[in-house]
C-alpha atoms as a PDB file:
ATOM      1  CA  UNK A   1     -16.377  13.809  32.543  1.00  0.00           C
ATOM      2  CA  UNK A   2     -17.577  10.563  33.816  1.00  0.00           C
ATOM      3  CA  UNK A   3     -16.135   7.028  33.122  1.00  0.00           C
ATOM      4  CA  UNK A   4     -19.353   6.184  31.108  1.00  0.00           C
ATOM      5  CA  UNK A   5     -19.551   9.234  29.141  1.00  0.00           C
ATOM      6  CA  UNK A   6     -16.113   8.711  28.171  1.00  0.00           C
ATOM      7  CA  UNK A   7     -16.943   5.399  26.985  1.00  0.00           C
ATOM      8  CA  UNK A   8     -20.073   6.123  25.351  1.00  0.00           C
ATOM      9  CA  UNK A   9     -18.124   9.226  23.541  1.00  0.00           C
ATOM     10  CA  UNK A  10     -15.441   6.303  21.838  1.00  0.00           C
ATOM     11  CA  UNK A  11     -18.242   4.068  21.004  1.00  0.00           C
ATOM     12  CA  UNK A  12     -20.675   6.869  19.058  1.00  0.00           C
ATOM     13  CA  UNK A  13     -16.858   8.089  17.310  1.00  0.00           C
ATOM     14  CA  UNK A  14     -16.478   4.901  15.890  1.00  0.00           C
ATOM     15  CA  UNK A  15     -20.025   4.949  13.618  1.00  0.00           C
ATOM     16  CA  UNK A  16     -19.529   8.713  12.866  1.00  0.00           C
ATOM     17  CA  UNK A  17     -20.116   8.941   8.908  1.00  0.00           C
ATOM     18  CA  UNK A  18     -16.680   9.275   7.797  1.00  0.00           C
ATOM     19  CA  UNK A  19     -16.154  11.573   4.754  1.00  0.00           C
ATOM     20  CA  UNK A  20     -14.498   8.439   2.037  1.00  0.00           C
ATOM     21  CA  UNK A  21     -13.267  11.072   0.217  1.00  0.00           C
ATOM     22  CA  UNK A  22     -10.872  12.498   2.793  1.00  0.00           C
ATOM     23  CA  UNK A  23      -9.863   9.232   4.299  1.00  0.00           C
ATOM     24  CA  UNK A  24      -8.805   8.040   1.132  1.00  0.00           C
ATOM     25  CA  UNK A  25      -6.713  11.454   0.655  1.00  0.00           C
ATOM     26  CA  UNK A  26      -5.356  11.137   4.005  1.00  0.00           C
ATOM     27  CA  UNK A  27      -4.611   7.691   3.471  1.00  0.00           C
ATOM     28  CA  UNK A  28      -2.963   7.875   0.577  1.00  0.00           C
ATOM     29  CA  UNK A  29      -0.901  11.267   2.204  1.00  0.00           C
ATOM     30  CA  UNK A  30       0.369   9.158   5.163  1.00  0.00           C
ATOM     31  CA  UNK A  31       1.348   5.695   2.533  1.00  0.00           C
ATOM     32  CA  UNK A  32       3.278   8.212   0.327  1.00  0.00           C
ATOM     33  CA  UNK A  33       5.453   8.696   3.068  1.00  0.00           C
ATOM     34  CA  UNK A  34       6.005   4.996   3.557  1.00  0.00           C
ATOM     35  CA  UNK A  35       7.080   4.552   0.413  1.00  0.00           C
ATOM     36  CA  UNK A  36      10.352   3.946  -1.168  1.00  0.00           C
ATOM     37  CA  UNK A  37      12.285   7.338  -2.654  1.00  0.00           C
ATOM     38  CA  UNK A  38      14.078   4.975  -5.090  1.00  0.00           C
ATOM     39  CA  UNK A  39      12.223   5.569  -8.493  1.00  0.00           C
ATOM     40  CA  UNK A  40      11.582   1.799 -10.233  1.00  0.00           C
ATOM     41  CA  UNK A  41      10.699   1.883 -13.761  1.00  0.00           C
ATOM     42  CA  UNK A  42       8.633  -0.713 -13.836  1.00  0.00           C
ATOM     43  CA  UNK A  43       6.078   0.774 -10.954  1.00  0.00           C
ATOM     44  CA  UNK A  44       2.833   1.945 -11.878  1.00  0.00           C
ATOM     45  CA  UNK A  45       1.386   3.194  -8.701  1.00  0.00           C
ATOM     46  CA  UNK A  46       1.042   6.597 -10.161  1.00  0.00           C
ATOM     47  CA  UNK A  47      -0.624   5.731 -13.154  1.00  0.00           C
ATOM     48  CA  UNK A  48      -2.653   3.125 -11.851  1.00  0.00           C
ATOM     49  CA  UNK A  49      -2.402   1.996  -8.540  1.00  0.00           C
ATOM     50  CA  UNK A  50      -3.344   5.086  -6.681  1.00  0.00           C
ATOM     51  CA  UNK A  51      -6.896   5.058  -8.255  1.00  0.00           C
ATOM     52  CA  UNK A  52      -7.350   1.415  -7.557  1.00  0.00           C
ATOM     53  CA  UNK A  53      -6.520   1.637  -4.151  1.00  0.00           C
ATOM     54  CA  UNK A  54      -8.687   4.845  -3.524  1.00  0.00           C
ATOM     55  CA  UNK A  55     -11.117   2.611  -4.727  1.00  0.00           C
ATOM     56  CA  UNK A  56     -11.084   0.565  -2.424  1.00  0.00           C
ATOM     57  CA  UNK A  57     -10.280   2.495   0.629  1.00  0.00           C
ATOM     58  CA  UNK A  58     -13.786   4.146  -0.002  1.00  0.00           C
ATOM     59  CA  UNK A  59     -14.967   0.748  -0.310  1.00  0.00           C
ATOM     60  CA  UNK A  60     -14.230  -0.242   3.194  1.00  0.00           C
ATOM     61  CA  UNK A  61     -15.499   3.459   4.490  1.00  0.00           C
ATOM     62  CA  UNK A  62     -18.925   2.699   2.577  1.00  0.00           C
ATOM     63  CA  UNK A  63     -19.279  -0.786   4.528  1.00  0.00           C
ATOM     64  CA  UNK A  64     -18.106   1.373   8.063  1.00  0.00           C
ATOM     65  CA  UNK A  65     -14.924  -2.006   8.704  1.00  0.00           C
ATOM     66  CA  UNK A  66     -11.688  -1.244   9.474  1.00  0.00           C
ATOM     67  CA  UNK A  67      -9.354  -0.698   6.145  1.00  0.00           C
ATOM     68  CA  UNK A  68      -7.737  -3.795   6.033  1.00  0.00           C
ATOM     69  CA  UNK A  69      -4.223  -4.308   4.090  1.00  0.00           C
ATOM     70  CA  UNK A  70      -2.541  -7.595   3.414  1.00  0.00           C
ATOM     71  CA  UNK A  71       1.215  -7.099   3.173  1.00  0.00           C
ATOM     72  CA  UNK A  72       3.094 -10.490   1.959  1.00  0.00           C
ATOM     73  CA  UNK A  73       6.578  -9.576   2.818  1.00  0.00           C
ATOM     74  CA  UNK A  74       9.242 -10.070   6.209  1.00  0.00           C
ATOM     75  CA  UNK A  75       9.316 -14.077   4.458  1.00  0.00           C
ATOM     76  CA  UNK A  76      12.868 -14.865   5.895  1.00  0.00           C
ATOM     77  CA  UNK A  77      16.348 -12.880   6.173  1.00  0.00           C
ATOM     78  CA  UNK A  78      18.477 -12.952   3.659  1.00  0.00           C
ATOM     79  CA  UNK A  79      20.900 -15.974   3.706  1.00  0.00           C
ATOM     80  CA  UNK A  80      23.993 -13.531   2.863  1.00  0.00           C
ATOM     81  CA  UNK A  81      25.161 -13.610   6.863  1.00  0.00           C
ATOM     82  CA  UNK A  82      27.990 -12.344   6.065  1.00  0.00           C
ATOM     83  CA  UNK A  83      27.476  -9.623   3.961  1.00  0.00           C
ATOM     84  CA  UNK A  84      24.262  -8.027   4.475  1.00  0.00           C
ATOM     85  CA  UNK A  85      22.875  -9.607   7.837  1.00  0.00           C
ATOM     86  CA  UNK A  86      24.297 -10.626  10.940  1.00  0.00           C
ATOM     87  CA  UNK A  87      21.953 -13.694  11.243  1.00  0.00           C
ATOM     88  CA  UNK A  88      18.713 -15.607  10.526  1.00  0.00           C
ATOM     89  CA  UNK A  89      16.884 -13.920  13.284  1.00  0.00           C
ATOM     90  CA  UNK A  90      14.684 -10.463  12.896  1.00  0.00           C
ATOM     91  CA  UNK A  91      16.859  -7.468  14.414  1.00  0.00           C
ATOM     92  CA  UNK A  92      16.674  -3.846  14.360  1.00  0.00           C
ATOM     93  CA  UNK A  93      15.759  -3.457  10.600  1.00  0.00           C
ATOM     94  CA  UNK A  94      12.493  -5.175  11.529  1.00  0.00           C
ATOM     95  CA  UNK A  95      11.794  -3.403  14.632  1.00  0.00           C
ATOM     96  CA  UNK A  96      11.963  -0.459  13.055  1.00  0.00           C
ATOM     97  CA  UNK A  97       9.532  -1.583   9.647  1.00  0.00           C
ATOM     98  CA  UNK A  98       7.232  -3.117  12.386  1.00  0.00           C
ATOM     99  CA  UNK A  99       7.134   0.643  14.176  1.00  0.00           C
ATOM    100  CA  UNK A 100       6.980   2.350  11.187  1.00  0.00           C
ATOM    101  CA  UNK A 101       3.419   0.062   9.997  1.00  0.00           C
ATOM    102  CA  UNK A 102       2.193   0.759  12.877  1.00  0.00           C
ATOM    103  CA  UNK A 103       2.206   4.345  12.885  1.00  0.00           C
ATOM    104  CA  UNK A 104       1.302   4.003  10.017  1.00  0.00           C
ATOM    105  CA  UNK A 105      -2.103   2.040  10.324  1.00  0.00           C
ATOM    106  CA  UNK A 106      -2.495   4.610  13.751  1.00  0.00           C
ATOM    107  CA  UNK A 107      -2.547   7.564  11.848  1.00  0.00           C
ATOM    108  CA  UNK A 108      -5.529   6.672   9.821  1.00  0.00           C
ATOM    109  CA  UNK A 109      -7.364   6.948  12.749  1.00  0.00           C
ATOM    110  CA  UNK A 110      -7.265  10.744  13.032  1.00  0.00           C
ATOM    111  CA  UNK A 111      -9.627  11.381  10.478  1.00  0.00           C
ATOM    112  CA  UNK A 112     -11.365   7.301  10.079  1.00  0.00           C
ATOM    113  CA  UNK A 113     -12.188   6.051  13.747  1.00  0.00           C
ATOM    114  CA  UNK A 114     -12.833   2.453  13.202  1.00  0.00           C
ATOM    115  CA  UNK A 115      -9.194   2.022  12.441  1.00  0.00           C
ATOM    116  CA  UNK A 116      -6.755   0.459   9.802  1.00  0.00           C
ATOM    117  CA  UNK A 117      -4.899  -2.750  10.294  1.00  0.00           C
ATOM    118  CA  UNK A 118      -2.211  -4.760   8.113  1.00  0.00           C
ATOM    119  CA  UNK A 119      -1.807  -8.870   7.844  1.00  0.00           C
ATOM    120  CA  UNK A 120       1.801  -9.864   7.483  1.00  0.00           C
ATOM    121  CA  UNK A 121       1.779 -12.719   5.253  1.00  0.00           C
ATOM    122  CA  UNK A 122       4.940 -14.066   6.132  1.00  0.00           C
ATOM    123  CA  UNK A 123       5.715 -17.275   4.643  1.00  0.00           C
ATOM    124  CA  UNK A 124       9.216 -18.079   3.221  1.00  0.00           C
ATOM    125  CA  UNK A 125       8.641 -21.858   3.319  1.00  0.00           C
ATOM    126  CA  UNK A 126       7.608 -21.968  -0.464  1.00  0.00           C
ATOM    127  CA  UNK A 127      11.065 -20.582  -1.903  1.00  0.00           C
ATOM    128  CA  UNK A 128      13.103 -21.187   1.168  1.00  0.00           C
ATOM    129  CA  UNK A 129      15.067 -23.916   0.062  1.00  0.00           C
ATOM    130  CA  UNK A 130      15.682 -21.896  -3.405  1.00  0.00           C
ATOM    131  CA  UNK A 131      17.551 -19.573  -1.472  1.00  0.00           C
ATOM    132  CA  UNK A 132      19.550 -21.838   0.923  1.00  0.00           C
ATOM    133  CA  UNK A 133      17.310 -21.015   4.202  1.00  0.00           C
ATOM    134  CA  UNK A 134      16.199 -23.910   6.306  1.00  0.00           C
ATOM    135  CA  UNK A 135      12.467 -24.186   7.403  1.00  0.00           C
ATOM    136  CA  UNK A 136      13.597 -24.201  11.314  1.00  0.00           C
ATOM    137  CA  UNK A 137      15.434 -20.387  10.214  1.00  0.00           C
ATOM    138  CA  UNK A 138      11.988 -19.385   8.563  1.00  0.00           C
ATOM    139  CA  UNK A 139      10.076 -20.941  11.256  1.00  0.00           C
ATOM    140  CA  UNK A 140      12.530 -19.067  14.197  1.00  0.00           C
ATOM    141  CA  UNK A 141      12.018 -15.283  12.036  1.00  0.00           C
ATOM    142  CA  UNK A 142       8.574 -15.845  11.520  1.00  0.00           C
ATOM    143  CA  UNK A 143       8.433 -16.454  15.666  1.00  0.00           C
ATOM    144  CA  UNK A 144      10.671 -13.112  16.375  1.00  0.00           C
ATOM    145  CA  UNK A 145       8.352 -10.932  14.357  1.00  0.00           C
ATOM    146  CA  UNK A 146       5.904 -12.117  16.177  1.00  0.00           C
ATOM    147  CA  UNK A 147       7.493 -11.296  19.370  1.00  0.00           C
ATOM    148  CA  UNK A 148       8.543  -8.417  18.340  1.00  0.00           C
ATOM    149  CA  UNK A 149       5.179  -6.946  17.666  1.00  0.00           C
ATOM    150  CA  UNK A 150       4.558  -8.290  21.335  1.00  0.00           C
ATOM    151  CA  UNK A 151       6.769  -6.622  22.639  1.00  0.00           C
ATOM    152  CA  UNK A 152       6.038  -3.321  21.358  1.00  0.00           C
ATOM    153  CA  UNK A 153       2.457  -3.611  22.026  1.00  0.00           C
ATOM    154  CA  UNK A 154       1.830  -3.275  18.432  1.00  0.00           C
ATOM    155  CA  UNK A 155      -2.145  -3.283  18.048  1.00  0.00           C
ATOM    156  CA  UNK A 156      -2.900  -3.037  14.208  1.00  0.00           C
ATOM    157  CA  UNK A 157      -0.262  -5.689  12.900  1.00  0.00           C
ATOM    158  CA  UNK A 158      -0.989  -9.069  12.847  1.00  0.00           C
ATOM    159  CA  UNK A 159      -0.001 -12.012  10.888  1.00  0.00           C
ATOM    160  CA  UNK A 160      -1.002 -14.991   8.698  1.00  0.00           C
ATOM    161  CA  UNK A 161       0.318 -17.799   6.809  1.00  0.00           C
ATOM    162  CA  UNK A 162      -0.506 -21.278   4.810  1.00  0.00           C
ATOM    163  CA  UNK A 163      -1.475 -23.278   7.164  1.00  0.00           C
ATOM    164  CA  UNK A 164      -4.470 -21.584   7.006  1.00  0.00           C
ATOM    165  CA  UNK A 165      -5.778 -21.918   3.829  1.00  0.00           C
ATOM    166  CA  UNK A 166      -4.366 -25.765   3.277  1.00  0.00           C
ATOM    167  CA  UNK A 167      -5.776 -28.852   4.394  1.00  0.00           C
ATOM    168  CA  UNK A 168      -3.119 -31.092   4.812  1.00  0.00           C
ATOM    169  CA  UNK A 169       0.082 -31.200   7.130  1.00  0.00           C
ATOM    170  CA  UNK A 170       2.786 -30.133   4.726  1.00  0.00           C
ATOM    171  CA  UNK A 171       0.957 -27.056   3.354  1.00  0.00           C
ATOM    172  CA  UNK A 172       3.622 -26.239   1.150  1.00  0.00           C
ATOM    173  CA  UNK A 173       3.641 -29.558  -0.732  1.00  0.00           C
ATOM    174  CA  UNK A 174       0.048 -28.996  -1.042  1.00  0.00           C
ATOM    175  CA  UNK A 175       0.416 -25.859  -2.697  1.00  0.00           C
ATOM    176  CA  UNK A 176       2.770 -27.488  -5.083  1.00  0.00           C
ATOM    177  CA  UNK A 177       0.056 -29.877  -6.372  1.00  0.00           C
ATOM    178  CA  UNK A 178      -2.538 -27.597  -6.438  1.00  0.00           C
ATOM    179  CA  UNK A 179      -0.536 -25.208  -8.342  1.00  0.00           C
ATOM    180  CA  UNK A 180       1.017 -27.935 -10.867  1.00  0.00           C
ATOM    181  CA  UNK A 181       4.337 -26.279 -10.262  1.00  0.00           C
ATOM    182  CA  UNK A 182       6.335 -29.927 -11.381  1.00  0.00           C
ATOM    183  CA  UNK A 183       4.816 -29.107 -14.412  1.00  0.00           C
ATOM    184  CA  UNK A 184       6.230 -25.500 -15.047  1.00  0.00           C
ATOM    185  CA  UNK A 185       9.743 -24.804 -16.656  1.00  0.00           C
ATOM    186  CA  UNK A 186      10.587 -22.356 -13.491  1.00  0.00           C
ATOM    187  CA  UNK A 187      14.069 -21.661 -15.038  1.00  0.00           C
ATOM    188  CA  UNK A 188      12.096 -19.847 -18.266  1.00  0.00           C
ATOM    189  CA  UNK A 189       9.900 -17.890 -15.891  1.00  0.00           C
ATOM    190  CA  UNK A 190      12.883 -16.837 -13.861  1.00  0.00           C
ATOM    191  CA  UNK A 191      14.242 -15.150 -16.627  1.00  0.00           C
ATOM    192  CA  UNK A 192      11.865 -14.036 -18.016  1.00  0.00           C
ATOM    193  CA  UNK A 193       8.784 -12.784 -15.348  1.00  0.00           C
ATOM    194  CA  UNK A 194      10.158 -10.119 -13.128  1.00  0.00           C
ATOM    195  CA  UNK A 195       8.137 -10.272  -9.957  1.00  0.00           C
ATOM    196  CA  UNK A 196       9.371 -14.228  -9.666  1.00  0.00           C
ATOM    197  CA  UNK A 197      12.373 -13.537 -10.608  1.00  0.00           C
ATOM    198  CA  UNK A 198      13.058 -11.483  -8.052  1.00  0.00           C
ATOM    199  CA  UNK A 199      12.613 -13.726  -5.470  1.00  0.00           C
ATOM    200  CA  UNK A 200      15.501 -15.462  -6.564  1.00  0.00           C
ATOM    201  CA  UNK A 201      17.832 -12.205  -5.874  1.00  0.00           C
ATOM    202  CA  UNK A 202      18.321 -12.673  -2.194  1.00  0.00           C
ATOM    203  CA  UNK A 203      21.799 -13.880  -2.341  1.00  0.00           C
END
């Protein structure tokens, strides 16, 4: 087979008619094994999640783009050094997270062509100093996943952060204001809001 007809067999794969049906199954077969085999009482992916995010697989199928996930998470390592971490830097837990993504957003392609790809939004700035991590640490782990994904040659992973959606140069203060968070009691909504408080469990 010639160069071109190799070529020109890739290109026509990509705007094949993709049955949204089965990419959403196959999608949803291939996160399953992604996800955690700790039960949490408080998830809801069964009994709604799954059907919203069907949803919207099919949705990207129907417009023929790549299905595009946005995962906020890898925000900083844990400031317990000593107990759970060896230091501020990424390491082999994220190496292996990063690998597993990635096979993960490959595999889609086996039955869905144009491809699946996942934003890390990685941005521990905005609780970092709740947690007793400097902004040079967050700013040095942010940099290794980045490299790390480099290294690997990691081509449906990349990553985004505030200073693309602020205006100022301290993007975090400007989120602050925006937000009106001097004017929330964030002690009450520690307690009692579970997604924030969680945040606050890192130690």
């Amino acid at each position: 087979m010639s160069p071109n007809a190799t070529t020109e067999s890739a290109h026509s794969g990509h705007h094949m008619t993709a049955d949204k049906e089965a990419v959403a199954t196959h999608f949803l077969t291939k996160l399953a094994e992604l996800q955690s085999r700790f039960d949490a009482h408080t998830d809801e992916f069964a009994s709604k999640g799954k059907q919203l995010l069907e949803t919207a697989v099919m949705r990207f199928v129907d417009h023929k783009e790549p299905i595009t996930m946005v995962l906020p998470g890898f925000a900083m390592k844990t400031p317990n050094h000593g107990g759970k971490v060896l230091g501020p830097l990424p390491d082999r837990a994220e190496e292996l997270a990063l690998a597993r993504l990635e096979k993960f957003c490959a595999s889609i392609e086996e039955v869905y062509p144009i491809g699946c790809k996942v934003t890390i939004f990685s941005d521990g700035r905005v609780f970092g100093d709740l947690v007793g991590v400097t902004p040079e640490n967050i700013r040095a782990y942010k940099n290794g996943l980045k490299e790390l994904v480099k290294d690997a040659g990691h081509t449906h992973i990349q990553f985004d952060g505030l200073e693309n959606y602020t205006k100022t140069d301290d993007p975090v203060q400007e989120v602050l204001e925006r937000f009106r968070v001097d004017k929330m009691n964030m002690d009450t909504r520690i307690a009692s809001e579970p997604d924030i408080g969680n945040n606050f469990r890192l130690r």
